[in-house]
C-alpha atoms as a PDB file:
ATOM      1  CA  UNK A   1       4.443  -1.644   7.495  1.00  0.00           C
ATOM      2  CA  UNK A   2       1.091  -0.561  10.435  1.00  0.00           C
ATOM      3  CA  UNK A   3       2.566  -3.357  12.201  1.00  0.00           C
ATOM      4  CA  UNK A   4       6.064  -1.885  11.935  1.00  0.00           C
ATOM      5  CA  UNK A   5       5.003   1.737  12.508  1.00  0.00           C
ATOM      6  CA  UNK A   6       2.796   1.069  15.406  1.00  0.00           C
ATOM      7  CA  UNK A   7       5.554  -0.859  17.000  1.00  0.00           C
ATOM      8  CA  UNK A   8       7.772   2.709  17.593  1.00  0.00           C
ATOM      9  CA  UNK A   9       4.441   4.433  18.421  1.00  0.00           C
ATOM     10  CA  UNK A  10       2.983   5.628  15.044  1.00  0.00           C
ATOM     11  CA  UNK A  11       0.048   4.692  13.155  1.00  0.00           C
ATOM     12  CA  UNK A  12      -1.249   5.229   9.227  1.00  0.00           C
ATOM     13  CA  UNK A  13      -1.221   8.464   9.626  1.00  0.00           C
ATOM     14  CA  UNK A  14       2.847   8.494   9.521  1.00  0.00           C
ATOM     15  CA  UNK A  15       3.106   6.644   5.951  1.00  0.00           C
ATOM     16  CA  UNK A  16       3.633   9.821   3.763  1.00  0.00           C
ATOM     17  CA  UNK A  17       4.673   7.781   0.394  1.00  0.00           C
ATOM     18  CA  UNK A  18       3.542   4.414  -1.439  1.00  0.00           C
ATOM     19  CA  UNK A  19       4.412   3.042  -4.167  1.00  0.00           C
ATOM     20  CA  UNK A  20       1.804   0.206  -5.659  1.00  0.00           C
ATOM     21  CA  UNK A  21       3.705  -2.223  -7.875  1.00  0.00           C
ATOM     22  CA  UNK A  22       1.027  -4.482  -9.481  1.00  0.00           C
ATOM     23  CA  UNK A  23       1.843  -7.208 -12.626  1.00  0.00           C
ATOM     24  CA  UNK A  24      -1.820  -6.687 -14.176  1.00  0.00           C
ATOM     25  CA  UNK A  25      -3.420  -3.051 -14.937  1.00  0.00           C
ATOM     26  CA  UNK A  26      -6.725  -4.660 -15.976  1.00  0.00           C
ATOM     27  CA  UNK A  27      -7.502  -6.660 -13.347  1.00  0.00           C
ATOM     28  CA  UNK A  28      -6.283  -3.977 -10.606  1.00  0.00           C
ATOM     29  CA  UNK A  29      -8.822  -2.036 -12.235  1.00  0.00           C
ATOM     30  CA  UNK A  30     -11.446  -4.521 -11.951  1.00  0.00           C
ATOM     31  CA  UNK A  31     -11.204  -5.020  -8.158  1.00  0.00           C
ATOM     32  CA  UNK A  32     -10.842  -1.483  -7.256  1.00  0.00           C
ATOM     33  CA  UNK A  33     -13.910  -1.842  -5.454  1.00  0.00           C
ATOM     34  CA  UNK A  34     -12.816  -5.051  -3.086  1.00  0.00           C
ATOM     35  CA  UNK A  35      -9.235  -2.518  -2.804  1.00  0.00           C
ATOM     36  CA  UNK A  36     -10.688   0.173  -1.684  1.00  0.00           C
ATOM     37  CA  UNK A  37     -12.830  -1.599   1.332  1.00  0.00           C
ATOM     38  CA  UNK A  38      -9.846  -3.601   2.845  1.00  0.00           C
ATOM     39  CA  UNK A  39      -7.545   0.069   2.066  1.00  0.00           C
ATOM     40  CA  UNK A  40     -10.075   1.915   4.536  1.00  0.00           C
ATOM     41  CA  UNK A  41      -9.990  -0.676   6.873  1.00  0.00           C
ATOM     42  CA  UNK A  42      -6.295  -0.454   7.255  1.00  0.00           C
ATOM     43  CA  UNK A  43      -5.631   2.953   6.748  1.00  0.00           C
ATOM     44  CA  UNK A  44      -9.011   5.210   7.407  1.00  0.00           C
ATOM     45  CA  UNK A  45      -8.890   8.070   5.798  1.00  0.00           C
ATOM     46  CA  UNK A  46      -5.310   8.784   5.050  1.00  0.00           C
ATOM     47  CA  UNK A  47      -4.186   8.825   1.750  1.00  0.00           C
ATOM     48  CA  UNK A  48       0.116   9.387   1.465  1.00  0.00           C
ATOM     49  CA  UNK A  49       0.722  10.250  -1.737  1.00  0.00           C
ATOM     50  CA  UNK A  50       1.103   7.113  -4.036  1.00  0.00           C
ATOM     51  CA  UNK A  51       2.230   5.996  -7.422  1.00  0.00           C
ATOM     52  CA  UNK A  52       0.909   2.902  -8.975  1.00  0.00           C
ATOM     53  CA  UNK A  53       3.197   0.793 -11.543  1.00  0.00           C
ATOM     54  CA  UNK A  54       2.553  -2.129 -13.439  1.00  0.00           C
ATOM     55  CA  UNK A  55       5.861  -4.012 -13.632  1.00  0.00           C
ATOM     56  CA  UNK A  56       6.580  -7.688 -15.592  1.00  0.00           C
ATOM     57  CA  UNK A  57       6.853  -9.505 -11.942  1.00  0.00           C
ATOM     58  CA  UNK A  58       7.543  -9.656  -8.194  1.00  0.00           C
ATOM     59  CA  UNK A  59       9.796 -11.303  -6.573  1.00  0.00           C
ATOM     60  CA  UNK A  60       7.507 -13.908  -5.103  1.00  0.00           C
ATOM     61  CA  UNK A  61       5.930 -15.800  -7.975  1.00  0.00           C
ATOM     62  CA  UNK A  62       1.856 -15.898  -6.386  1.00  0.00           C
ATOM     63  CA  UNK A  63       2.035 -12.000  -5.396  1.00  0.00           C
ATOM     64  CA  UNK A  64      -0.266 -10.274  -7.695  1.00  0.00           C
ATOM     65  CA  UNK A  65       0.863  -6.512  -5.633  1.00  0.00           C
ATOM     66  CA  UNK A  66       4.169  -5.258  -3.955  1.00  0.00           C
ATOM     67  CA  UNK A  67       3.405  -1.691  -1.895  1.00  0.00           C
ATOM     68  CA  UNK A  68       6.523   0.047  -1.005  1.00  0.00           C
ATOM     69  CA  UNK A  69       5.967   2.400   2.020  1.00  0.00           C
ATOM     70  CA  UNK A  70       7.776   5.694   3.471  1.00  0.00           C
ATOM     71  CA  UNK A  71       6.839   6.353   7.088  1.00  0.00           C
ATOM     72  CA  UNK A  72       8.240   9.276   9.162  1.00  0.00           C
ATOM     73  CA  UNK A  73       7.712   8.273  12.849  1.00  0.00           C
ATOM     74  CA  UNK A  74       7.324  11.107  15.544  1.00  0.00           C
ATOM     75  CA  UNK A  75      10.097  11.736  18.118  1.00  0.00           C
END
């Protein structure tokens, strides 16, 4: 989604919603840590508001996280 945003001029800054969808709770919770570092390095300081539901699978079979982003690009 940067990659997409940044392409029409915008940056982190412009994702205003996210929606985590992760298949494990416990281990989400485990790696918060390791989450958190590469989160910062994508998105500084900016935190869109975000929900965070654990959901029986994704529609690729390896993915262990699906984020679903809003982003409101400037005119």
């Amino acid at each position: 989604m940067l990659a997409v945003l940044q392409e029409a001029g915008a940056g982190p800054e412009h994702m205003v919603r996210m929606t985590w969808y992760i298949i494990d709770r416990d281990e989400y919770n485990a790696r918060l840590k390791e989450l958190g570092q590469v989160y910062r390095e994508v998105m500084g300081r900016h935190f869109p508001a975000m929900t965070c539901v654990q959901v029986a699978g994704l529609v690729e079979p390896r993915a262990k996280v699906e984020i679903e982003v809003t982003g409101v690009v400037p005119e």
